[in-house]
N, C-alpha and C. Protein backbone atom coordinates (compact mmCIF):
# COMPACT_ATOMS: atom_id res chain seq x y z
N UNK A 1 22.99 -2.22 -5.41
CA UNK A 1 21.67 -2.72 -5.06
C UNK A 1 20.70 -1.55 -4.97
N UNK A 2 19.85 -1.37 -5.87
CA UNK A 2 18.30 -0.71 -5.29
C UNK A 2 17.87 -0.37 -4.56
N UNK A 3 17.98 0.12 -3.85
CA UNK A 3 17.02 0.45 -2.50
C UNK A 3 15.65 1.39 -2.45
N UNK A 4 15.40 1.42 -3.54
CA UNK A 4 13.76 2.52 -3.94
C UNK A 4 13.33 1.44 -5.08
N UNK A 5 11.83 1.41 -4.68
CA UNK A 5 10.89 0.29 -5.62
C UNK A 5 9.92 0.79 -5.98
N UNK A 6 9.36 0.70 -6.92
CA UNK A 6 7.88 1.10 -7.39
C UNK A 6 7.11 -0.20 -7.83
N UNK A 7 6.23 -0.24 -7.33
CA UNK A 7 5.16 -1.37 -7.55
C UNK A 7 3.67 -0.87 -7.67
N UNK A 8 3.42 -1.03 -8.72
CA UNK A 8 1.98 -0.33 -9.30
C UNK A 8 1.33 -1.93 -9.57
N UNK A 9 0.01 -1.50 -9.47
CA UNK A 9 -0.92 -2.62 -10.04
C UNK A 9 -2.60 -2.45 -8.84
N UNK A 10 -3.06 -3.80 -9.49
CA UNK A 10 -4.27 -3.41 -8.82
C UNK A 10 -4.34 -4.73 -7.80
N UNK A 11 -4.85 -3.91 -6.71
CA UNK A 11 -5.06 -4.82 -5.42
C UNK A 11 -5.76 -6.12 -5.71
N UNK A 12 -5.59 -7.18 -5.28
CA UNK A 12 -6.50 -8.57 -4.99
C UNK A 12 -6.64 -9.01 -3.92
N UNK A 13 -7.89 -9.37 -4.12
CA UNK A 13 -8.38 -10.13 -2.97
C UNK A 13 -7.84 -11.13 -2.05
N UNK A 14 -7.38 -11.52 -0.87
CA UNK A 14 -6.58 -12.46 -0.60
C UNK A 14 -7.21 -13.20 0.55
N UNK A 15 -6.40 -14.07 1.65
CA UNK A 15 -7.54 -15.03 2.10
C UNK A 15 -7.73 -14.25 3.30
N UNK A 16 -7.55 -12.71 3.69
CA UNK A 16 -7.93 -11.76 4.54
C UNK A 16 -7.28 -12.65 6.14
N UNK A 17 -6.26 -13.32 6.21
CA UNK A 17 -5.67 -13.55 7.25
C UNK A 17 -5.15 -12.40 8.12
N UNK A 18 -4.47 -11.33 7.27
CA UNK A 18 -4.17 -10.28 8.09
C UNK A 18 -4.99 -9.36 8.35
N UNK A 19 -5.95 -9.34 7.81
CA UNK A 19 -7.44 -8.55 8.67
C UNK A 19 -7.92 -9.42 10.04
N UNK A 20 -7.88 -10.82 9.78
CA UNK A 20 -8.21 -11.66 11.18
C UNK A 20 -7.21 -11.13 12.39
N UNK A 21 -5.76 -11.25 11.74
CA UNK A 21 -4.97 -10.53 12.71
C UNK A 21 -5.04 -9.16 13.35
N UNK A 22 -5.86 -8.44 12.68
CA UNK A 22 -6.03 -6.99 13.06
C UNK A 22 -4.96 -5.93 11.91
N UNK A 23 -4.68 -6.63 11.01
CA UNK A 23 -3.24 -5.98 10.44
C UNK A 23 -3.74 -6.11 8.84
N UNK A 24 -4.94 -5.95 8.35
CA UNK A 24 -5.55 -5.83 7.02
C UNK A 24 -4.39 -5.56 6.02
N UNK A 25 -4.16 -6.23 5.23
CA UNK A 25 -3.43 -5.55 3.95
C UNK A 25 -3.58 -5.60 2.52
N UNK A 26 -3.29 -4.58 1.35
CA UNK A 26 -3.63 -4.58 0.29
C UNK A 26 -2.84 -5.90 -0.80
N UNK A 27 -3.62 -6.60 -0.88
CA UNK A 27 -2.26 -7.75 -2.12
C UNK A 27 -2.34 -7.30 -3.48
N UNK A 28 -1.02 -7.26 -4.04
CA UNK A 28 -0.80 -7.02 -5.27
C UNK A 28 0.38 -7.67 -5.65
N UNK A 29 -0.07 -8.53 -7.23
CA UNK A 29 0.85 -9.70 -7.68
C UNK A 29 1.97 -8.64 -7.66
N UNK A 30 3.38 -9.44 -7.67
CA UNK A 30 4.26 -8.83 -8.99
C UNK A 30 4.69 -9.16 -10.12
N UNK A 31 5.38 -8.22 -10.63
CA UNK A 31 5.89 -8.08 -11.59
C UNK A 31 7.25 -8.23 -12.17
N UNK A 32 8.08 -7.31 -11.09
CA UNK A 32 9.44 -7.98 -10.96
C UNK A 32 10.29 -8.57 -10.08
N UNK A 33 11.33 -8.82 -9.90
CA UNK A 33 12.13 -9.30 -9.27
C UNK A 33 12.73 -8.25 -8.31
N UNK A 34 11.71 -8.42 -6.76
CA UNK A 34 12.56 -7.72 -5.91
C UNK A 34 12.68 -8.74 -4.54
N UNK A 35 13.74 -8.33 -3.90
CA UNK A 35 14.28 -8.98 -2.81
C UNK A 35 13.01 -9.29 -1.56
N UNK A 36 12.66 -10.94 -1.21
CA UNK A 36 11.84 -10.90 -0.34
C UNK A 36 12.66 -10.13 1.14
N UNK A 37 11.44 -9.82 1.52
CA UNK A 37 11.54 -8.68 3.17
C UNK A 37 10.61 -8.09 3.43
N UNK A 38 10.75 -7.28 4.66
CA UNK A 38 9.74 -6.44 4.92
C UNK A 38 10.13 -4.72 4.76
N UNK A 39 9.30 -3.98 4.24
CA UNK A 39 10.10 -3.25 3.56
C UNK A 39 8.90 -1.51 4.20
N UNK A 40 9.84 -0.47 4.56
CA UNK A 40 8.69 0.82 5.46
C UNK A 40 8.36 0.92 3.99
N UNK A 41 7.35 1.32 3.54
CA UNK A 41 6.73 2.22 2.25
C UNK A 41 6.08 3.72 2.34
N UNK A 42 5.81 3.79 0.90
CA UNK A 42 4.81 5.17 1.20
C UNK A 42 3.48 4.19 0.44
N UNK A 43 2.38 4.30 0.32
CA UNK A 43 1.20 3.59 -0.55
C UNK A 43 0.03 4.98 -1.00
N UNK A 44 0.30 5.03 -2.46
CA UNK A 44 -0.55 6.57 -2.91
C UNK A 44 -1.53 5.53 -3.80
N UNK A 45 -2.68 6.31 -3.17
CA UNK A 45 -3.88 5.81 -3.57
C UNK A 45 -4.31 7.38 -3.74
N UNK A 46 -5.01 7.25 -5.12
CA UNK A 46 -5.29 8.49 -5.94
C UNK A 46 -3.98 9.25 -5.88
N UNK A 47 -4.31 10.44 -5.21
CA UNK A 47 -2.90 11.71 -5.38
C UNK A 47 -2.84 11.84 -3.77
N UNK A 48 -3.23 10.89 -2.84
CA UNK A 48 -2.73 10.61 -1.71
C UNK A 48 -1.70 9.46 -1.37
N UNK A 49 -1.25 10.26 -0.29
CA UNK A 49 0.14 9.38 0.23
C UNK A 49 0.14 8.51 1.65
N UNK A 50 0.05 7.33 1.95
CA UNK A 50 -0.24 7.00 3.67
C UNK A 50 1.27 6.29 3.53
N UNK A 51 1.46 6.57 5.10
CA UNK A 51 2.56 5.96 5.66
C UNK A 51 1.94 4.35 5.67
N UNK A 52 3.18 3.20 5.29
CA UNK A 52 2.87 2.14 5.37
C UNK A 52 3.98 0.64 5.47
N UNK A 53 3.77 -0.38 5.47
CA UNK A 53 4.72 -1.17 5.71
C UNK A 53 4.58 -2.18 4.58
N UNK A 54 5.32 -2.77 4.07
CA UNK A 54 4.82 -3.79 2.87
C UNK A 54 6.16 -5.48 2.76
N UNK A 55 5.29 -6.47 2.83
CA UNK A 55 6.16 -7.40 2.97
C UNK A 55 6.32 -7.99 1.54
N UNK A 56 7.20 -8.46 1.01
CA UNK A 56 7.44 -8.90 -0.58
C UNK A 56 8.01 -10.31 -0.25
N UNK A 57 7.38 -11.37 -0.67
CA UNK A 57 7.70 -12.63 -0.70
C UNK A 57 6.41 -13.61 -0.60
N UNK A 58 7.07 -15.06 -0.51
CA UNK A 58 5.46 -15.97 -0.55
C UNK A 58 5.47 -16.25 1.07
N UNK A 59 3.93 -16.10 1.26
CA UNK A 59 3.28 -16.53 2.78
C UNK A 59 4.11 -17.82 3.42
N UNK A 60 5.03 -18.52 3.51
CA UNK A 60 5.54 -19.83 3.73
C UNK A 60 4.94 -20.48 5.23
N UNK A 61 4.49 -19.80 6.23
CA UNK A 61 3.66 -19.70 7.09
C UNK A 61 2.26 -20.74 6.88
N UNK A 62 1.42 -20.08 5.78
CA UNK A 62 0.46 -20.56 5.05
C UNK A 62 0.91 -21.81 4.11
N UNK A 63 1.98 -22.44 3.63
CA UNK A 63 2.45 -23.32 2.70
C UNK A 63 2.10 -22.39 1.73
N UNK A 64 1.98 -20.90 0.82
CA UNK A 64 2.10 -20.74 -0.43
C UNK A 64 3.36 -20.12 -1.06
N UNK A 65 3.47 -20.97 -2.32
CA UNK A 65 4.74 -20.83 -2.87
C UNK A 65 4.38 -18.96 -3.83
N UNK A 66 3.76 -18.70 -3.70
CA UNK A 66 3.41 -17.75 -4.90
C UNK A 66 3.61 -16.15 -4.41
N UNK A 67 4.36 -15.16 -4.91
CA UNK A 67 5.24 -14.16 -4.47
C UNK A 67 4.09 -13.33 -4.99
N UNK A 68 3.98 -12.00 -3.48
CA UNK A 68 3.37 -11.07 -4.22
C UNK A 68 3.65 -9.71 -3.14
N UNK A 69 3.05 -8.99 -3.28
CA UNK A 69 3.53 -7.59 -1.94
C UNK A 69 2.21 -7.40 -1.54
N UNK A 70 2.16 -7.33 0.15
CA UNK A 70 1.50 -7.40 0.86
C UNK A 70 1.72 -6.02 1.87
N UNK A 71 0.73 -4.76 1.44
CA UNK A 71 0.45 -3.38 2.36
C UNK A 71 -0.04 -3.26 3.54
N UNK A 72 0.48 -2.95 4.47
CA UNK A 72 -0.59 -2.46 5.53
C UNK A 72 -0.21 -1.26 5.43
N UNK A 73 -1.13 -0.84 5.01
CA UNK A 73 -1.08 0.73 5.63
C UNK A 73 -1.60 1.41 6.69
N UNK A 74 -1.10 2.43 7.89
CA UNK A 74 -1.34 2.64 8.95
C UNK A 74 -2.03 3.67 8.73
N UNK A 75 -3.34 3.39 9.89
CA UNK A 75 -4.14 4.78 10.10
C UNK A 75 -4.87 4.78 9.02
């Protein structure tokens, strides 16, 4: 099993529930097939690196069926 992921792409807009929560995060569809969870990350934006947390799966909370990875990055 995998345990290192790379997920590139460009952020979308989403229905900003986790900004209401205080817990803002970046959405980006995917692409492949990785295991839903919550998963520590690193998130490099430009040639920077932030510590961050990222959940991979669909909102089921919200009723949506549709899989994508969801960043918060801290600080």
């Amino acid at each position: 099993m995998n345990s290192s992921y790379t997920i590139a792409g460009t952020v979308m807009q989403g229905k900003r529930r986790g900004k209401e929560l205080g817990y803002p995060t970046a959405n980006i569809p995917l692409t492949e097939d990785i295991l839903s969870g919550i998963y520590i990350s690193i998130t490099q934006i430009d040639s920077k690196e932030y510590q961050s947390i990222t959940f991979i799966g669909a909102a089921e909370t919200f009723n949506k069926k549709d899989r994508k990875a969801e960043t918060h990055i801290f600080n």
